[in-house]
Protein backbone atom coordinates (compact mmCIF):
# COMPACT_ATOMS: atom_id res chain seq x y z
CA UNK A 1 0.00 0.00 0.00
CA UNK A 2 1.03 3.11 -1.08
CA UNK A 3 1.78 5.88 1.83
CA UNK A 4 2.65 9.50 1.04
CA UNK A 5 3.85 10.13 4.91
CA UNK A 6 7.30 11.59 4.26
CA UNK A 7 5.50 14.42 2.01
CA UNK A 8 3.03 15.05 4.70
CA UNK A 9 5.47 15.41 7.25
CA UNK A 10 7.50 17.38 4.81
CA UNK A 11 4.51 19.76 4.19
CA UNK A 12 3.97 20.13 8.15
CA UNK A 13 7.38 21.16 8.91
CA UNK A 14 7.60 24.07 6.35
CA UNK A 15 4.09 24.94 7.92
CA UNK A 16 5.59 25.01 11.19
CA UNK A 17 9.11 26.83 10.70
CA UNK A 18 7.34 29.67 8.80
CA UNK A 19 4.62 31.20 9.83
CA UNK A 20 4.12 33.03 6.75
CA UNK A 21 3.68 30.14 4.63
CA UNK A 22 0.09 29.65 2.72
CA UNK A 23 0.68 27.13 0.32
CA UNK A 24 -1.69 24.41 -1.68
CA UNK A 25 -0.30 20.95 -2.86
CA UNK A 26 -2.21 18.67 -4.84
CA UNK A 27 -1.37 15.41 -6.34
CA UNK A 28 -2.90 12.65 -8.76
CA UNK A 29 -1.38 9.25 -9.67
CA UNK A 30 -3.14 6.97 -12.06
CA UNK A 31 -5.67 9.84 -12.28
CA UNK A 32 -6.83 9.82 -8.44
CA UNK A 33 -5.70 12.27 -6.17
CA UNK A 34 -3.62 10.67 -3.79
CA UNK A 35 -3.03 14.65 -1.61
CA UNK A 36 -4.61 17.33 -1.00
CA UNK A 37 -2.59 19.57 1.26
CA UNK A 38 -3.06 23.34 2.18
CA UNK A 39 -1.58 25.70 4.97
CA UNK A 40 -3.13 29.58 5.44
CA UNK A 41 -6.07 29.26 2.83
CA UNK A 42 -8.82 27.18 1.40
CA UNK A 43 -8.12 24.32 -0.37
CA UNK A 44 -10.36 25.84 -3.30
CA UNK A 45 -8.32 29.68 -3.15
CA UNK A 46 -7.08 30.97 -6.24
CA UNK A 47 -3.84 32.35 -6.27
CA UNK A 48 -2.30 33.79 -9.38
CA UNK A 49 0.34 31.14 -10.94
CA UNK A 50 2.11 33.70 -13.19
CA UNK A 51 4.37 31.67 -16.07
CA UNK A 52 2.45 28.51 -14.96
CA UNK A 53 -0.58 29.90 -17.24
CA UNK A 54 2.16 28.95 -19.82
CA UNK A 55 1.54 25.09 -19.14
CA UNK A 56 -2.32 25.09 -19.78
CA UNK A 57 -1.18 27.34 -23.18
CA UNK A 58 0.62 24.11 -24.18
CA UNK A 59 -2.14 21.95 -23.06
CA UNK A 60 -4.59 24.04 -26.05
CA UNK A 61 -1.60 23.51 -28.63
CA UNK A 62 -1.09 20.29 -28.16
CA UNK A 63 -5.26 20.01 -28.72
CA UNK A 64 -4.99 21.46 -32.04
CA UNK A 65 -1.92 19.65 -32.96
CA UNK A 66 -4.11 16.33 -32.01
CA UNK A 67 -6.91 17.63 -33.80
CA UNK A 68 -4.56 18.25 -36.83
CA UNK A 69 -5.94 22.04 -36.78
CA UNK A 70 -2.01 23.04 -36.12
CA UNK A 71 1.41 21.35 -37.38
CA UNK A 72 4.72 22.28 -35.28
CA UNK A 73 6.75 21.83 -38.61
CA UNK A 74 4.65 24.17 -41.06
CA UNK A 75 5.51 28.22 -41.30
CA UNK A 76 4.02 30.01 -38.58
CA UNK A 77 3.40 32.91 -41.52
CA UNK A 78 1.39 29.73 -43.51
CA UNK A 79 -1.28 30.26 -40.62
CA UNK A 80 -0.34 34.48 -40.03
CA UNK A 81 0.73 36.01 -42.83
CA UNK A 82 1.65 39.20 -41.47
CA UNK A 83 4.37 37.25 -39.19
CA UNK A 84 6.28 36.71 -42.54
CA UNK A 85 7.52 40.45 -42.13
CA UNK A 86 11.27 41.14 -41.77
CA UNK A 87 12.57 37.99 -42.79
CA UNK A 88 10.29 35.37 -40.81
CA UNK A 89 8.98 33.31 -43.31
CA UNK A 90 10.56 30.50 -42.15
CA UNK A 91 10.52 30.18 -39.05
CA UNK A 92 7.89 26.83 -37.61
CA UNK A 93 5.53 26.40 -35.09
CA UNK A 94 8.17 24.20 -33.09
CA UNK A 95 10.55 27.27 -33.38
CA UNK A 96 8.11 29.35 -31.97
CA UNK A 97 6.71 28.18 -29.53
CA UNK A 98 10.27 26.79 -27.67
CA UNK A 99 11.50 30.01 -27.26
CA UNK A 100 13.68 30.17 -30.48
CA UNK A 101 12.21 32.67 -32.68
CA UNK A 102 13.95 35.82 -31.48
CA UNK A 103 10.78 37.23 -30.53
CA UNK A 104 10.58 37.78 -26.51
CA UNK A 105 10.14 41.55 -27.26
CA UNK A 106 9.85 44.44 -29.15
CA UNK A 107 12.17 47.06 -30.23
CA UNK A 108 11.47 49.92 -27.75
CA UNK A 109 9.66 47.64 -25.17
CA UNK A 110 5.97 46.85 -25.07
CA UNK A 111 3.46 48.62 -22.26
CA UNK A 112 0.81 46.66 -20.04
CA UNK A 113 -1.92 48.05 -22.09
CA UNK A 114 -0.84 46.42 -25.85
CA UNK A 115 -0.25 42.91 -23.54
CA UNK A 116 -3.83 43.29 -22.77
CA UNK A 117 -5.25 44.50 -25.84
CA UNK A 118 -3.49 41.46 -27.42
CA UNK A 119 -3.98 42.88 -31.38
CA UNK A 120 -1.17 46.01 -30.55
CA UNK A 121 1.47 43.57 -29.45
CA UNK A 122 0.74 40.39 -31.83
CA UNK A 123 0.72 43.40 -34.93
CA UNK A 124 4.26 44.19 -33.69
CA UNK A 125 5.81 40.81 -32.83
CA UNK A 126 4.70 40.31 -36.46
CA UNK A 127 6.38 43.39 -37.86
CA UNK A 128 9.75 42.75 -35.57
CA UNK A 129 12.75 41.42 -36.51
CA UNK A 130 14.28 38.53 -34.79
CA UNK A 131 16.97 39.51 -32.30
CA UNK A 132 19.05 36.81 -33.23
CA UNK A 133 18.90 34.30 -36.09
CA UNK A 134 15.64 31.93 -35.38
CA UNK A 135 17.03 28.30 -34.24
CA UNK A 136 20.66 29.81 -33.71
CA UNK A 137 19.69 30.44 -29.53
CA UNK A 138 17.35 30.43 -27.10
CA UNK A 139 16.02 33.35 -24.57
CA UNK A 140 12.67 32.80 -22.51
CA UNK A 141 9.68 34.48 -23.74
CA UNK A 142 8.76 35.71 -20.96
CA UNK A 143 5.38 36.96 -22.30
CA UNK A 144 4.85 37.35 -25.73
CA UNK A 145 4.84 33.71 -26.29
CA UNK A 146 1.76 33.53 -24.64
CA UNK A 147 0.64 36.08 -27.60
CA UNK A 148 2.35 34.25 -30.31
CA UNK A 149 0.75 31.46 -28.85
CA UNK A 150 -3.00 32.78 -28.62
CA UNK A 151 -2.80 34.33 -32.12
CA UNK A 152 -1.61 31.09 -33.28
CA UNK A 153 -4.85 29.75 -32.04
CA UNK A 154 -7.09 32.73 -33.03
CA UNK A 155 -5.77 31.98 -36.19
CA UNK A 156 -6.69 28.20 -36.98
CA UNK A 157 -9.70 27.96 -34.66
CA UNK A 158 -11.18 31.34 -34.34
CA UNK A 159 -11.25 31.58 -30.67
CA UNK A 160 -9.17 32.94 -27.97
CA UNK A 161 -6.64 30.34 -26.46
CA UNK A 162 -8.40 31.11 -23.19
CA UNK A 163 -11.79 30.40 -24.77
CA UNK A 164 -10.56 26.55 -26.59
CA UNK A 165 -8.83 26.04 -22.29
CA UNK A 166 -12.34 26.83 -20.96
CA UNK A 167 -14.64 25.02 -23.44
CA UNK A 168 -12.66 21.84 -24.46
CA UNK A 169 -10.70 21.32 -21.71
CA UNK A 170 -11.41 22.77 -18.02
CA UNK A 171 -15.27 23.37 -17.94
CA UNK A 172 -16.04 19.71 -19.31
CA UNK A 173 -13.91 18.37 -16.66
CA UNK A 174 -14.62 20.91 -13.77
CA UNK A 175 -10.89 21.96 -13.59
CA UNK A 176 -10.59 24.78 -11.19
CA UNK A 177 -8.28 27.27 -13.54
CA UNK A 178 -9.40 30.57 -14.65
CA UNK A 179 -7.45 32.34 -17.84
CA UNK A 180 -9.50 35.20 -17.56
CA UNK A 181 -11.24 35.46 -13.85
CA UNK A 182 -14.55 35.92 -14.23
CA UNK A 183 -16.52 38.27 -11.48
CA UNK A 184 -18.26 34.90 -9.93
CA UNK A 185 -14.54 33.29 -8.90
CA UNK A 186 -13.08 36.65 -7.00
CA UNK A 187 -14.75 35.93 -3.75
CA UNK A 188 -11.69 32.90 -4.02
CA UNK A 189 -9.10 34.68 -5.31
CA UNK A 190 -5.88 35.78 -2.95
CA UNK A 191 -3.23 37.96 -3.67
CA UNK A 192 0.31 37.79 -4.71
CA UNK A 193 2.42 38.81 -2.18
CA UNK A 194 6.20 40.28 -1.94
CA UNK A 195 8.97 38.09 -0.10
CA UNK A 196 9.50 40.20 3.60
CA UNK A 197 12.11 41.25 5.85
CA UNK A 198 15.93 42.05 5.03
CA UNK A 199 16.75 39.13 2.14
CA UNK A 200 14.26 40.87 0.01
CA UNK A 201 16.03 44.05 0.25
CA UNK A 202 19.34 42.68 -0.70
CA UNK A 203 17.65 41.39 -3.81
CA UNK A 204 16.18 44.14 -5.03
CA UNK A 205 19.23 45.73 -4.84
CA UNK A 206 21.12 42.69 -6.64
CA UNK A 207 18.97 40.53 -8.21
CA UNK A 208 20.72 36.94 -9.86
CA UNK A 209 22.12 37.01 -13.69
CA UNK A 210 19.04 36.51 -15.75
CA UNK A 211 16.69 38.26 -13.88
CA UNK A 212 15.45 41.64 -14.74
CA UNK A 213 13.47 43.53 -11.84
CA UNK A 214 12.69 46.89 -13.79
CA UNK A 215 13.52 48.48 -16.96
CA UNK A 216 17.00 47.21 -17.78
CA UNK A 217 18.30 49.66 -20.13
CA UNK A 218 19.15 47.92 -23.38
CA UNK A 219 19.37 44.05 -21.60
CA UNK A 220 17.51 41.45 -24.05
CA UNK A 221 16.14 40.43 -21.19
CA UNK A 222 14.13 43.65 -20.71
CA UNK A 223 12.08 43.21 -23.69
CA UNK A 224 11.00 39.85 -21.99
CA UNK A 225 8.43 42.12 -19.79
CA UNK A 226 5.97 44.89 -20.10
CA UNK A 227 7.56 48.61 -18.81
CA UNK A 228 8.01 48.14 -15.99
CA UNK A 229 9.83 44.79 -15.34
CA UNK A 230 9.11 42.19 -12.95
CA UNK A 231 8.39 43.90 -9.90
CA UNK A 232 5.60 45.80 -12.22
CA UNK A 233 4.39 42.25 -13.09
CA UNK A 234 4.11 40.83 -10.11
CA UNK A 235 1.78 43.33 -8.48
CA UNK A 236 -0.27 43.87 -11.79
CA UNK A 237 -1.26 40.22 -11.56
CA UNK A 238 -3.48 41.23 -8.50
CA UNK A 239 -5.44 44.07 -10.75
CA UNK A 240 -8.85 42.63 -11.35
CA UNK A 241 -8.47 44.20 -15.20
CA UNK A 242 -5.37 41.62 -15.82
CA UNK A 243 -7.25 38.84 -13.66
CA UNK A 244 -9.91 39.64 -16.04
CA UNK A 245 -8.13 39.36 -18.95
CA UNK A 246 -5.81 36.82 -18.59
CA UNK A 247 -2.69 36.66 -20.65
CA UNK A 248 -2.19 33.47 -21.46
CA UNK A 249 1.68 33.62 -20.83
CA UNK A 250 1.32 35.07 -17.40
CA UNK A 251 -2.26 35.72 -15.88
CA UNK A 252 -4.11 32.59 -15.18
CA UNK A 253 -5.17 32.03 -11.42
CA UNK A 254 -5.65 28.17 -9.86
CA UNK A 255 -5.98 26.18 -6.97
CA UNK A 256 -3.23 23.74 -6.54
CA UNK A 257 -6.51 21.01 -7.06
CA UNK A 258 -7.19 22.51 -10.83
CA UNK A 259 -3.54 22.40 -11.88
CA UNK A 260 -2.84 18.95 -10.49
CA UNK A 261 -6.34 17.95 -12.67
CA UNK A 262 -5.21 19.50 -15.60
CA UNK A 263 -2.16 17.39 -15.70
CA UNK A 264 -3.51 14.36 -14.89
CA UNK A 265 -6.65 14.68 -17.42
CA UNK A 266 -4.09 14.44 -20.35
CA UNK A 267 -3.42 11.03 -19.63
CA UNK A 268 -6.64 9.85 -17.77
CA UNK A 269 -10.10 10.24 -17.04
CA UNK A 270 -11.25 13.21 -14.52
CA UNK A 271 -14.90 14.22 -14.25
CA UNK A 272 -16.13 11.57 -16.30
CA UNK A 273 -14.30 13.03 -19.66
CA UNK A 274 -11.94 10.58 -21.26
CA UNK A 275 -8.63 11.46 -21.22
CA UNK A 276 -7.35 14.62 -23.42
CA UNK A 277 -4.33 13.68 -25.55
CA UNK A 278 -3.20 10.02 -26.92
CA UNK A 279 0.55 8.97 -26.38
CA UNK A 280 1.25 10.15 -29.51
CA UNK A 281 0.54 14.03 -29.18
CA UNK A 282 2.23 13.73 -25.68
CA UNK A 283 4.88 12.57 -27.35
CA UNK A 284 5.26 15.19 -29.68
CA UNK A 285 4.66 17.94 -27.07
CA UNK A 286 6.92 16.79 -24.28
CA UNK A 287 9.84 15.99 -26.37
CA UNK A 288 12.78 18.35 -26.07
CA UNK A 289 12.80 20.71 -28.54
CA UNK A 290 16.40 22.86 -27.42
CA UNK A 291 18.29 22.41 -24.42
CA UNK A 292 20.75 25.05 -23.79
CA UNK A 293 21.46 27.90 -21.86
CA UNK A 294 19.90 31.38 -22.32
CA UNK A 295 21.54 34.53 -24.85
CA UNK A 296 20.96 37.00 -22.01
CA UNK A 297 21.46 34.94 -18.75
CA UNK A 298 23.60 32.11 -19.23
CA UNK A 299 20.96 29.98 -17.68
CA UNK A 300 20.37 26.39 -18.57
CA UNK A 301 17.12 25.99 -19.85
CA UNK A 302 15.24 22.88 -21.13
CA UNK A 303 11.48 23.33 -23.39
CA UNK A 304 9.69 21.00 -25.36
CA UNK A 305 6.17 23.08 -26.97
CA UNK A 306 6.08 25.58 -24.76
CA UNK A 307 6.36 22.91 -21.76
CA UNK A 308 9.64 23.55 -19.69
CA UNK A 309 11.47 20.08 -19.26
CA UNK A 310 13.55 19.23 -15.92
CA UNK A 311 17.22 19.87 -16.17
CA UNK A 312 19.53 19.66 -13.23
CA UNK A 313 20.73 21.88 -11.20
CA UNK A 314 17.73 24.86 -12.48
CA UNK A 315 14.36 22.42 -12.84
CA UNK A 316 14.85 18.99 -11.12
CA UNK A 317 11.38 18.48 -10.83
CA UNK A 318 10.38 15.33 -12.12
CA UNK A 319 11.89 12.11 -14.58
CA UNK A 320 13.24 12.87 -18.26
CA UNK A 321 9.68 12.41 -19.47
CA UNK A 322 7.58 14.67 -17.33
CA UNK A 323 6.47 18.05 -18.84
CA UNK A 324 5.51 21.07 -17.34
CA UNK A 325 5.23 24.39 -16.38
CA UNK A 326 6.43 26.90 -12.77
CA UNK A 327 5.25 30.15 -11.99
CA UNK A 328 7.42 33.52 -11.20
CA UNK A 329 5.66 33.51 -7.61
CA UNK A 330 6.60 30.24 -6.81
CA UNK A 331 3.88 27.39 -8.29
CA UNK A 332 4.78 24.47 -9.91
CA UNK A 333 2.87 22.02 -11.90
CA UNK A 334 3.41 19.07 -14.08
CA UNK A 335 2.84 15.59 -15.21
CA UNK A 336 5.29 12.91 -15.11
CA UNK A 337 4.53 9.61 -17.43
CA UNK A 338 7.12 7.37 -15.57
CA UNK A 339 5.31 7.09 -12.50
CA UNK A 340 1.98 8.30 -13.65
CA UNK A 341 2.10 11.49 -11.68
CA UNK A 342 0.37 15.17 -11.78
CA UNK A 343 1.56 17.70 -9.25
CA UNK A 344 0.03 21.03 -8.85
CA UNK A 345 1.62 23.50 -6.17
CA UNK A 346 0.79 27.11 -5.09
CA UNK A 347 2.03 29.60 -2.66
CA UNK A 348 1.04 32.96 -1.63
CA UNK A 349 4.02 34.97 -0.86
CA UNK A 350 7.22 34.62 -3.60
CA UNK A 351 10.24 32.67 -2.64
CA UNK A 352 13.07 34.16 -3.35
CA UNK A 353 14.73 34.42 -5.97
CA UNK A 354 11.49 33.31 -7.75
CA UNK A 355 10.56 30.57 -10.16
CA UNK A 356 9.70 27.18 -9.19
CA UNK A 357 9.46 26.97 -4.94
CA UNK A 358 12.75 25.22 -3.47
CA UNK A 359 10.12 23.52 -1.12
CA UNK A 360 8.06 22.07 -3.89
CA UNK A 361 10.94 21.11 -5.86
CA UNK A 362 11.92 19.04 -2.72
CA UNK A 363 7.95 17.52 -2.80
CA UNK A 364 8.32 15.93 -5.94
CA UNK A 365 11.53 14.28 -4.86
CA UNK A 366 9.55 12.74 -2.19
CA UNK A 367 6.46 12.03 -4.45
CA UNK A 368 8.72 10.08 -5.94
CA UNK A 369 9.99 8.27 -3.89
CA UNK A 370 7.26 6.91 -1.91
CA UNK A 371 6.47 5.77 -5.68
């Protein structure tokens, strides 16, 4: 009989040792949640999950690449001809959507408003040149591939990204994630918040390589993010106008329950839908499409379609096959074919330096172990 005891206890003693801690963990395995863990909220609040939104993203490509509405080796310009501009003809769907394009910006930066608009920015990313030669490096997208992605979509379905999430995917199979919070959900939702105290200080005042807090002068990283930078991000995520929205790169919100069930509802049943995507689209998805180390950072990074794949030290997370997605203010959700796993993990208040919680990297290595 299986017993999850070491990730209880594991759970309980970051409870206890920090009383600021508010945190959700959720867990399937063979498609039935096995946990269901939460400290300083409801099981069923919604936090905002930041780059995690990019995860359910993938989960509506790889739809339409089932559905054979989308194909990762044809011209992005063969579905959006405008994207052809300025030498991008060539560049595919795979290219795209792994962070190779050259696209995470646009020359002179981009402002919260075109992000939200979506037509302003997707007209420019259209009209901008690559910053470096498409395939020849990789930078995270920090945002705009969440646009990319949704015009992509617009394009061969004629619905918003958020709109093919809600319909085919999460409202079928009562999946608590919201891209786009409507008025009905914000009685659930919490806040963001900041890190406290002194270590927050000294990082503000000197963040790690790769990470850009404001405007960053003429950094490629700095075209990753709306004016503003990252600090700007993180408290615009609690406006009810970007809840609202919901950018699919950035601005979803979720209870560690919801992302666990999307994962797990790719490979098996959950509220009485059959499962989402065959082996074969999994395997397309999920399969590493560049691992390398960022232009601006020197980070190692790991993506298959838009999925972020575990590499060691940066995202030990799960096996070589599991798939998934973390958030800026800590989440962290995934699945993991090897042992038939789906994790889904939020927290309230960002751990430092942000990106994927230390603490729930350390729950998957016991998931997986009592496995």
């Amino acid at each position: 009989m299986l017993t999850f005891d070491p990730v209880i206890e594991a759970f309980q003693g970051y409870c206890d040792s920090d009383p600021t801690y508010c945190a959700q963990l959720a867990v399937h395995v063979n498609g039935k949640r096995v946990l269901d863990l939460n400290q300083g909220m409801e099981v069923d609040s919604l936090l905002p999950v930041f780059s995690s939104s990019k995860g359910a993203s993938a989960v509506v490509i790889a739809l339409l690449v089932q559905r054979e509405q989308l194909d990762l080796d044809a011209a992005v310009a063969s579905y959006w001809p405008e994207f052809a501009q300025q030498g991008k003809g060539a560049i595919t769907v795979r290219q795209l959507l792994s962070h190779q394009a050259g696209l995470p910006g646009v020359d002179g930066g981009f402002t919260p408003e075109e992000l939200l608009a979506h037509d302003p920015l997707a007209e420019r990313l259209a009209a901008q040149r690559p910053f470096w030669y498409p395939g020849s490096g990789v930078e995270y997208h920090a945002v705009t591939l969440g646009t990319l992605a949704d015009e992509l979509v617009r394009r061969v379905d004629g619905r918003k990204l958020a709109d093919v999430l809600h319909e085919d995917v999460t409202s079928p199979r009562g999946i608590d994630i919201w891209m786009g919070t409507p008025e009905s959900e914000d009685h659930r939702v919490l806040e963001a918040l900041p890190p406290t105290g002194e270590e927050f200080m000294a990082f503000l005042a000197n963040p790690p390589a790769g990470i850009d807090l404001g405007t960053g002068g003429d950094r490629l990283s700095s075209l990753s993010m709306p004016s503003g930078g990252l600090i700007d991000l993180f408290t615009r995520v609690n406006d009810v106008k970007f809840r609202r929205v919901g950018p699919p790169a950035a601005g979803m919100t979720a209870s560690a329950r919801g992302l666990a069930a999307l994962y797990a509802c790719l490979r098996h049943e959950v509220g009485g839908q059959a499962r989402l995507l065959s082996d074969e689209t999994i395997g397309q998805v999920s399969q590493i499409q560049v691992s390398s180390t960022d232009i601006s950072g020197g980070l190692q990074v790991r993506f298959g379609v838009m999925f972020q794949i575990p590499c060691t030290p940066r995202w030990p997370f799960g096996t070589f096959r599991a798939f998934g997605h973390d958030g800026a203010g800590g989440s962290l959700a995934f699945c993991d074919p090897t042992q038939e796993v789906a994790f889904g993990y939020t927290v309230q208040r960002l751990p430092l330096p942000g990106g994927m919680d230390a603490r729930a990297v350390e729950l998957t290595r016991l998931v997986r172990e009592s496995l």
